[in-house]
Protein backbone atom coordinates (compact mmCIF):
# COMPACT_ATOMS: atom_id res chain seq x y z
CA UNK A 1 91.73 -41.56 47.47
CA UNK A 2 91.37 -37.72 46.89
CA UNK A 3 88.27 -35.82 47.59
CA UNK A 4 86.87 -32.88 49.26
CA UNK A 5 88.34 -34.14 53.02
CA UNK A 6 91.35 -35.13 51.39
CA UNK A 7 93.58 -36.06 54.73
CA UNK A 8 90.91 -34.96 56.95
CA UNK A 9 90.72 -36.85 60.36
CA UNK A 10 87.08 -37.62 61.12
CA UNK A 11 85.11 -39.53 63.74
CA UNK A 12 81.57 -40.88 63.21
CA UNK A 13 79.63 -42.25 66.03
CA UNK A 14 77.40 -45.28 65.52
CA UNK A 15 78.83 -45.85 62.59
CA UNK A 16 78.04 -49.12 62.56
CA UNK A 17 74.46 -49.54 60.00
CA UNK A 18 72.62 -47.04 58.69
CA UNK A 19 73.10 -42.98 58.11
CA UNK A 20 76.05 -43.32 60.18
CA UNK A 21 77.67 -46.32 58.09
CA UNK A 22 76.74 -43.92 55.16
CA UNK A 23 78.52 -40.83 56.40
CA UNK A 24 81.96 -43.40 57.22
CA UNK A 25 81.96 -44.47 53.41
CA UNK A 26 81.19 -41.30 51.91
CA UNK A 27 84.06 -39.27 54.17
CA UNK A 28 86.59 -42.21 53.22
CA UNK A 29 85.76 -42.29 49.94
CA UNK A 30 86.78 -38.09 49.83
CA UNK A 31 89.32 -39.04 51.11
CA UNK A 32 89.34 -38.76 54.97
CA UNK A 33 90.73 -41.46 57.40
CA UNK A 34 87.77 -42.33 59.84
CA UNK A 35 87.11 -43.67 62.85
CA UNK A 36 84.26 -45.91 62.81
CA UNK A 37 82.60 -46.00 66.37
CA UNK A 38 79.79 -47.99 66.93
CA UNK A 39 78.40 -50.40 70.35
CA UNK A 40 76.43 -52.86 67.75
CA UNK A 41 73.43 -52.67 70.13
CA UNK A 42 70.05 -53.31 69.30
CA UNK A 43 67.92 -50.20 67.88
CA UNK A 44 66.70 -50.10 72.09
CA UNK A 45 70.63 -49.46 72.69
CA UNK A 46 70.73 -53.15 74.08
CA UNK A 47 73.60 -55.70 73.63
CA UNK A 48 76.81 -55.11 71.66
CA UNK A 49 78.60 -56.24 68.95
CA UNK A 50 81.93 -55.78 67.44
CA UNK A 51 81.04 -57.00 64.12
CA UNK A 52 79.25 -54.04 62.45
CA UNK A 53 82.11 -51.56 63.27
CA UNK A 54 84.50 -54.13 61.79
CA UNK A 55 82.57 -54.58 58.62
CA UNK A 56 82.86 -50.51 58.00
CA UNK A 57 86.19 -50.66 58.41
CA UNK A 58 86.64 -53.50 56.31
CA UNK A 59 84.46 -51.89 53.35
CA UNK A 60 86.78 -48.71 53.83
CA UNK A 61 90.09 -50.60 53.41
CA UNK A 62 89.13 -52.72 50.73
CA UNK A 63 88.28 -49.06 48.63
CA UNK A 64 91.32 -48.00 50.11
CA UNK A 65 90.80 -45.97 52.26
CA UNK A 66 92.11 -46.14 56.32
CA UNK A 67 89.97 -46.69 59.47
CA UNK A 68 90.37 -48.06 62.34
CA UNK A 69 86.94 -49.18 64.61
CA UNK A 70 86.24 -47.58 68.48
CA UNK A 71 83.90 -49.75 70.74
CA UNK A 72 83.70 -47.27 73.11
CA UNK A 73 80.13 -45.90 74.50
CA UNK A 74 79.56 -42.31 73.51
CA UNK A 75 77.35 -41.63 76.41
CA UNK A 76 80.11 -42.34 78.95
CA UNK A 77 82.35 -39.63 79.70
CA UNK A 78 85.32 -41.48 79.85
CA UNK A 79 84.97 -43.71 76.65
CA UNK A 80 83.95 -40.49 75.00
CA UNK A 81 87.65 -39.23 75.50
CA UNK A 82 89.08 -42.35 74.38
CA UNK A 83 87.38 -41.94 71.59
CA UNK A 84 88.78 -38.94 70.70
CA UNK A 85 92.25 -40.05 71.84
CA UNK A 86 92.12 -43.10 69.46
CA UNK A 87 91.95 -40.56 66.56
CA UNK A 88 94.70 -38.46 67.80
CA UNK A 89 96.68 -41.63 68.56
CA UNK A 90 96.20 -43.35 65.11
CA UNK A 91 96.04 -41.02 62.85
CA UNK A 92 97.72 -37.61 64.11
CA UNK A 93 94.90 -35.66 64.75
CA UNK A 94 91.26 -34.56 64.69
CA UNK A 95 89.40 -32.72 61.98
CA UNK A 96 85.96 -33.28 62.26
CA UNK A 97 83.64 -34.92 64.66
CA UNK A 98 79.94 -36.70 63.60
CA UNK A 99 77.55 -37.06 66.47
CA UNK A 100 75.61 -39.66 65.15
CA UNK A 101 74.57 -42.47 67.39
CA UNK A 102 71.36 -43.19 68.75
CA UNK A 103 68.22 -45.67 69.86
CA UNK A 104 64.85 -45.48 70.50
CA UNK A 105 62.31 -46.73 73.04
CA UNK A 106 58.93 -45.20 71.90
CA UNK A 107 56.44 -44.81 74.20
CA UNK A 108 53.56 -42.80 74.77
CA UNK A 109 54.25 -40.15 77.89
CA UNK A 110 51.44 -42.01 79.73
CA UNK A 111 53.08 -45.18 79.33
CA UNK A 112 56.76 -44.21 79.85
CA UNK A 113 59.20 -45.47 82.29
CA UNK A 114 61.76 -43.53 84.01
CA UNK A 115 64.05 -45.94 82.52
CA UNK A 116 62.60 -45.56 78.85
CA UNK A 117 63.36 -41.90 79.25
CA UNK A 118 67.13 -42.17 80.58
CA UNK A 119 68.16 -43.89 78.42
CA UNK A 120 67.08 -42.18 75.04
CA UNK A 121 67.99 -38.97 77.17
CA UNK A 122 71.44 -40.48 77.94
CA UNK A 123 73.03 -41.75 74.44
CA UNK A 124 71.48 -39.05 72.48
CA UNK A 125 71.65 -35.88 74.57
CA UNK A 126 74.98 -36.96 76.56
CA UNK A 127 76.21 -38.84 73.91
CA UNK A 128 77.07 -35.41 72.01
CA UNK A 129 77.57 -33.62 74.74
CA UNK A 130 80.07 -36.00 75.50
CA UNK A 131 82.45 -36.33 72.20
CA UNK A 132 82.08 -33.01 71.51
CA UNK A 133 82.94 -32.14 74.87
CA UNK A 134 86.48 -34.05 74.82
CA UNK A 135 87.25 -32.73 70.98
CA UNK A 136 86.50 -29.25 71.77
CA UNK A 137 89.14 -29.49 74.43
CA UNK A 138 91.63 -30.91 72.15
CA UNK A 139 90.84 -27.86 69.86
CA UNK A 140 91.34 -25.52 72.46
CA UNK A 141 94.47 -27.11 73.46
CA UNK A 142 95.47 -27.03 69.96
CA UNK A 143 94.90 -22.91 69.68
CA UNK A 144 96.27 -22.12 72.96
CA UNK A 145 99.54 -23.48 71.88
CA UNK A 146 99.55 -21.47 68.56
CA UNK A 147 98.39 -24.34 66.29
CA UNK A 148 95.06 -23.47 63.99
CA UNK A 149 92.41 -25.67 63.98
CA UNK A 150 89.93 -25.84 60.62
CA UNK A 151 87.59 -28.19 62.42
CA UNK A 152 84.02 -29.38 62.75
CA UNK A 153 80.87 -30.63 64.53
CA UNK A 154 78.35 -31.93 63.12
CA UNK A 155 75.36 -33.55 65.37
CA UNK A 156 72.37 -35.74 64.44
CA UNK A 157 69.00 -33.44 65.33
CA UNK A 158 65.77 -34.94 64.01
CA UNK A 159 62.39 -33.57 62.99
CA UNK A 160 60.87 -35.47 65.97
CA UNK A 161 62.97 -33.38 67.75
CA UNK A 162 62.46 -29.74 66.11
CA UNK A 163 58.79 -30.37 64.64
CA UNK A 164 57.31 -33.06 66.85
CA UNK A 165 55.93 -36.30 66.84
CA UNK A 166 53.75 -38.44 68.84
CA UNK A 167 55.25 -41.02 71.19
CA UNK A 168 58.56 -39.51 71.08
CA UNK A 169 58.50 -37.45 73.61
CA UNK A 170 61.58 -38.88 74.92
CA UNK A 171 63.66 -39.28 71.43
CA UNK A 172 62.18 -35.45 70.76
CA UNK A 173 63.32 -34.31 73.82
CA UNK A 174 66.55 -34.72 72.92
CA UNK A 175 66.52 -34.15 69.83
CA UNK A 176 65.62 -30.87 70.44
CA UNK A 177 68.34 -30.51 73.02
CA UNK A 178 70.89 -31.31 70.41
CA UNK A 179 69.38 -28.35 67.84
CA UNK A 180 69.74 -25.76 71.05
CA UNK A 181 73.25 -27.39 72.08
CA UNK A 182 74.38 -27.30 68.67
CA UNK A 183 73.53 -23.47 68.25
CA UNK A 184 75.30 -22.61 71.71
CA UNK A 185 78.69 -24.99 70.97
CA UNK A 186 78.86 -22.99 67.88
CA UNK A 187 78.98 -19.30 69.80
CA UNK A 188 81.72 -21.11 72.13
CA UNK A 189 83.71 -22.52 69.93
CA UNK A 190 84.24 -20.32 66.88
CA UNK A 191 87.32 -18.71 68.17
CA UNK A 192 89.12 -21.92 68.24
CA UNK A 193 88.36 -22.39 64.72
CA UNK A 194 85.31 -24.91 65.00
CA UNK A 195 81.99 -24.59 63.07
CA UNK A 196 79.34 -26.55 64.78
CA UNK A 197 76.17 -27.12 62.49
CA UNK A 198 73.52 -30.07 62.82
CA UNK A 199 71.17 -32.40 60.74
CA UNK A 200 67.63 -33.49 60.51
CA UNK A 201 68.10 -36.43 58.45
CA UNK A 202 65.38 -38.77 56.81
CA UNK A 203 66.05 -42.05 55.99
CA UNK A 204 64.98 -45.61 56.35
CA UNK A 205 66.89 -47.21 58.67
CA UNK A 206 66.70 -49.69 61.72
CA UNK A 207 64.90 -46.67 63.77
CA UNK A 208 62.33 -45.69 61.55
CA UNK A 209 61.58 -49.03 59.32
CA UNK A 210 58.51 -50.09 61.35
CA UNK A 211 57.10 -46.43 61.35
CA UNK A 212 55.52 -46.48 57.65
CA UNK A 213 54.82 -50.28 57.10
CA UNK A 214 52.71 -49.15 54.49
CA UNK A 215 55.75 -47.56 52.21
CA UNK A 216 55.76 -48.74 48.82
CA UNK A 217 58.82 -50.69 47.08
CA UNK A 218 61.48 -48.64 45.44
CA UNK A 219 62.09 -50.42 41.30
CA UNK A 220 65.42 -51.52 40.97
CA UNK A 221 65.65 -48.21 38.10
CA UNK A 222 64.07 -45.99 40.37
CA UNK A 223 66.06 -43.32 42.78
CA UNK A 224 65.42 -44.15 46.26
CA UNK A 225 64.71 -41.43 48.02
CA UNK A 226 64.63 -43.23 51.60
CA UNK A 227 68.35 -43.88 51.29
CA UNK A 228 70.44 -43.47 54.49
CA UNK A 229 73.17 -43.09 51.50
CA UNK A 230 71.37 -39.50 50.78
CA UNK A 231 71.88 -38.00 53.88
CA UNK A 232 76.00 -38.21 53.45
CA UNK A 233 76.74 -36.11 50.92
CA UNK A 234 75.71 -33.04 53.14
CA UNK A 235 77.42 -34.33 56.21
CA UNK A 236 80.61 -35.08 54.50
CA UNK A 237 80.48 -31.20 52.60
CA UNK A 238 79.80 -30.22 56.08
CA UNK A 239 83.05 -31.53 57.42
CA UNK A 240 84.95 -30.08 54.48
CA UNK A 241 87.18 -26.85 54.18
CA UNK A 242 84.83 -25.78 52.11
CA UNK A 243 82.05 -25.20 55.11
CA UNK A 244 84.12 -22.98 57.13
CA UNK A 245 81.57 -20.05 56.69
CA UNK A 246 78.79 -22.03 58.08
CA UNK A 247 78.05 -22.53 61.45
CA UNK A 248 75.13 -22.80 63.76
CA UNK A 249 72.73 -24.55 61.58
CA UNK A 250 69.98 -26.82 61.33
CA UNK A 251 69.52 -28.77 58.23
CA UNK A 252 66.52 -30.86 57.01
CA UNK A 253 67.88 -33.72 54.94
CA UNK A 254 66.21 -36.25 53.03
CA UNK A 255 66.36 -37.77 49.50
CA UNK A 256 67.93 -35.05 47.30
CA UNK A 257 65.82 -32.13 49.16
CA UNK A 258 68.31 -29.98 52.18
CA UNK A 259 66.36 -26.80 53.51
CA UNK A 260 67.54 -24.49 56.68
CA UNK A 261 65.40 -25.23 59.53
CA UNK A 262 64.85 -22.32 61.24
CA UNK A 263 64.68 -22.32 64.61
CA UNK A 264 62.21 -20.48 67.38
CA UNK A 265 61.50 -16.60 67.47
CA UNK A 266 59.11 -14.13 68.57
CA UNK A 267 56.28 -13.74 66.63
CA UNK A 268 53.13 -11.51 66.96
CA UNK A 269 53.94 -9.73 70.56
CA UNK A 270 52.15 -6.83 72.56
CA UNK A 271 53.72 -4.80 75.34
CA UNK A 272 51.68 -3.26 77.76
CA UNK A 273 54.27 -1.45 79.11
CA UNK A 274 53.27 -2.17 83.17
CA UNK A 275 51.90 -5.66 84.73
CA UNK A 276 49.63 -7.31 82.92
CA UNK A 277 46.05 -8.54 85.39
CA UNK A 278 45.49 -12.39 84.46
CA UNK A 279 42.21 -11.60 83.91
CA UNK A 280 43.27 -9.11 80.59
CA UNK A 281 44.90 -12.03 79.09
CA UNK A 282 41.44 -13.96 77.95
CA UNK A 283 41.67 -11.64 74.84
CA UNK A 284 45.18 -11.12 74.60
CA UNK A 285 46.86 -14.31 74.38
CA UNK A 286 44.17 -16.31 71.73
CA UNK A 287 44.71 -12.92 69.57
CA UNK A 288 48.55 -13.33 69.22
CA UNK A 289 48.05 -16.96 68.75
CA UNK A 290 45.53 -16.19 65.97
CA UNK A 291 48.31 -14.25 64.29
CA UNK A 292 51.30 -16.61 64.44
CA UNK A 293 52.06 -18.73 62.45
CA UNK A 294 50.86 -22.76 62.74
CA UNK A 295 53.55 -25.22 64.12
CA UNK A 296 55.45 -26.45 61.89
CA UNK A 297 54.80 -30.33 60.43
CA UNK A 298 56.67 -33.39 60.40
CA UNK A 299 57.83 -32.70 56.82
CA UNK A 300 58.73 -29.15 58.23
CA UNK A 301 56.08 -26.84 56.59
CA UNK A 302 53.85 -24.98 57.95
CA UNK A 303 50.45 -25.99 57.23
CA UNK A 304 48.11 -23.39 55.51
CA UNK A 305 45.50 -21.81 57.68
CA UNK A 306 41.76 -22.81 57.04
CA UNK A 307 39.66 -19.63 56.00
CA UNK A 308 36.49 -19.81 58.60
């Protein structure tokens, strides 16, 4: 199959149901051989199960495409590196990396356990860290000895993560992380010929189906908008040639709508030029927070300001 990663090398992490299932089909059918990781744990990131992985790999053979499937655990360092040795080891190589798997454990911060908040914390956050960690080595490896490397990483942010929302404090967390870790990787890696950008997908999906119970029925004629299959086409464009200008970015992503998210910066600011007294900040601080601009919303506008 020919496409836009024509030969491209790619690994997708929990690529096993949902967006990440998406972005395996869409890369293989442009072309790329993939390696479909996934656990096959529960949305909590409990239990495991070879069979989803297997079925991905299955779909992509029978377009014909190649895969292979990777059982390993993203969030240990160790099966991170195997990952990225399988790819080298099957197919040649490494083109592009998707840091895609997650869970959730919602909880309100009152209610949370030390445990609730590991573990998000640990397969998001670490699970990045850790792939990316291992391929960006290989890349390095791969410049130092004179070889060029047209490569990419591409991690899974969230709005949760870069907007807010309530009782993810943990998922958010590290959501967030991923947006800040995603800007840095791409500084650090750029001279080794590695763009590093990230998503903020929207999609129904295992993680997010009991959030709007209330969501009406797509028609059978009808585009559905909630599609994980939306999210792909930007992901797999991403890990094209064609994206080698583009690097340290956010993207929103849902439906047929992709807008920049732009990060933190300063905003209204006074300098007193000397140390301020705490008790001159009573005026100074509400005023600058009367003249920035709201916190963004879920949807990731800013919502108007009420004339008083």
């Amino acid at each position: 199959m020919a496409g836009i990663c024509d030969g491209r090398i790619v690994i997708v992490t929990g690529a096993g149901r949902g967006i990440g299932r998406s972005h395996a089909l869409e890369f293989a059918a442009q072309g790329a051989k993939v390696v479909v990781n996934d656990l096959g744990a529960k949305v909590d990131g409990t239990g495991a199960d070879a069979g989803p992985a297997s079925e991905v790999v299955s779909a992509i053979k029978d377009m014909g495409g190649e895969a292979i499937a990777n059982g390993d655990d993203v969030s240990d360092f160790e099966g991170a590196k195997r990952l990225i040795e399988s790819a080298v080891s099957a197919f040649g190589g490494l083109d592009v990396l998707v840091n895609n798997a997650g869970i959730l454990r919602d909880r309100m911060l009152i209610n949370m356990t030390p445990e609730e908040w590991d573990a998000v914390i640990r397969v998001h956050l670490r699970g990045t860290y850790a792939p990316a960690h291992h391929a960006a080595v290989y890349w390095r490896e791969r410049a130092k000895g004179g070889e060029t490397n047209d490569a990419r990483i591409i991690n899974t942010s969230s709005s949760s993560g870069i907007y807010g929302n309530v009782g993810q404090a943990n998922y958010g967390a590290a959501k967030a992380g991923i947006a800040a870790f995603t800007i840095i990787s791409a500084m650090e890696l750029g001279r080794y010929g590695v763009t590093v950008n990230a998503i903020a997908p929207g999609a129904l999906t295992r993680m997010t189906e009991g959030l709007r119970p209330d969501r009406p029925e797509v028609k059978p004629d009808e585009f559905d908008a909630r599609s994980p299959d939306n999210v792909a086409p930007l992901v797999v464009w991403l890990g094209s040639k064609e994206s080698a200008g583009i690097t340290g970015r956010v993207f929103n992503v849902a439906g047929g709508r992709i807008s920049v998210a732009e990060g933190w910066h300063a905003g209204p600011g006074v300098d007193k030029g000397d140390r301020w007294d705490p008790a001159e900040l009573g005026k100074v601080v509400p005023d600058l927070v009367e003249k920035a601009a709201p916190n963004a919303a879920m949807s990731g506008e800013r919502p108007q300001r009420t004339s008083s």
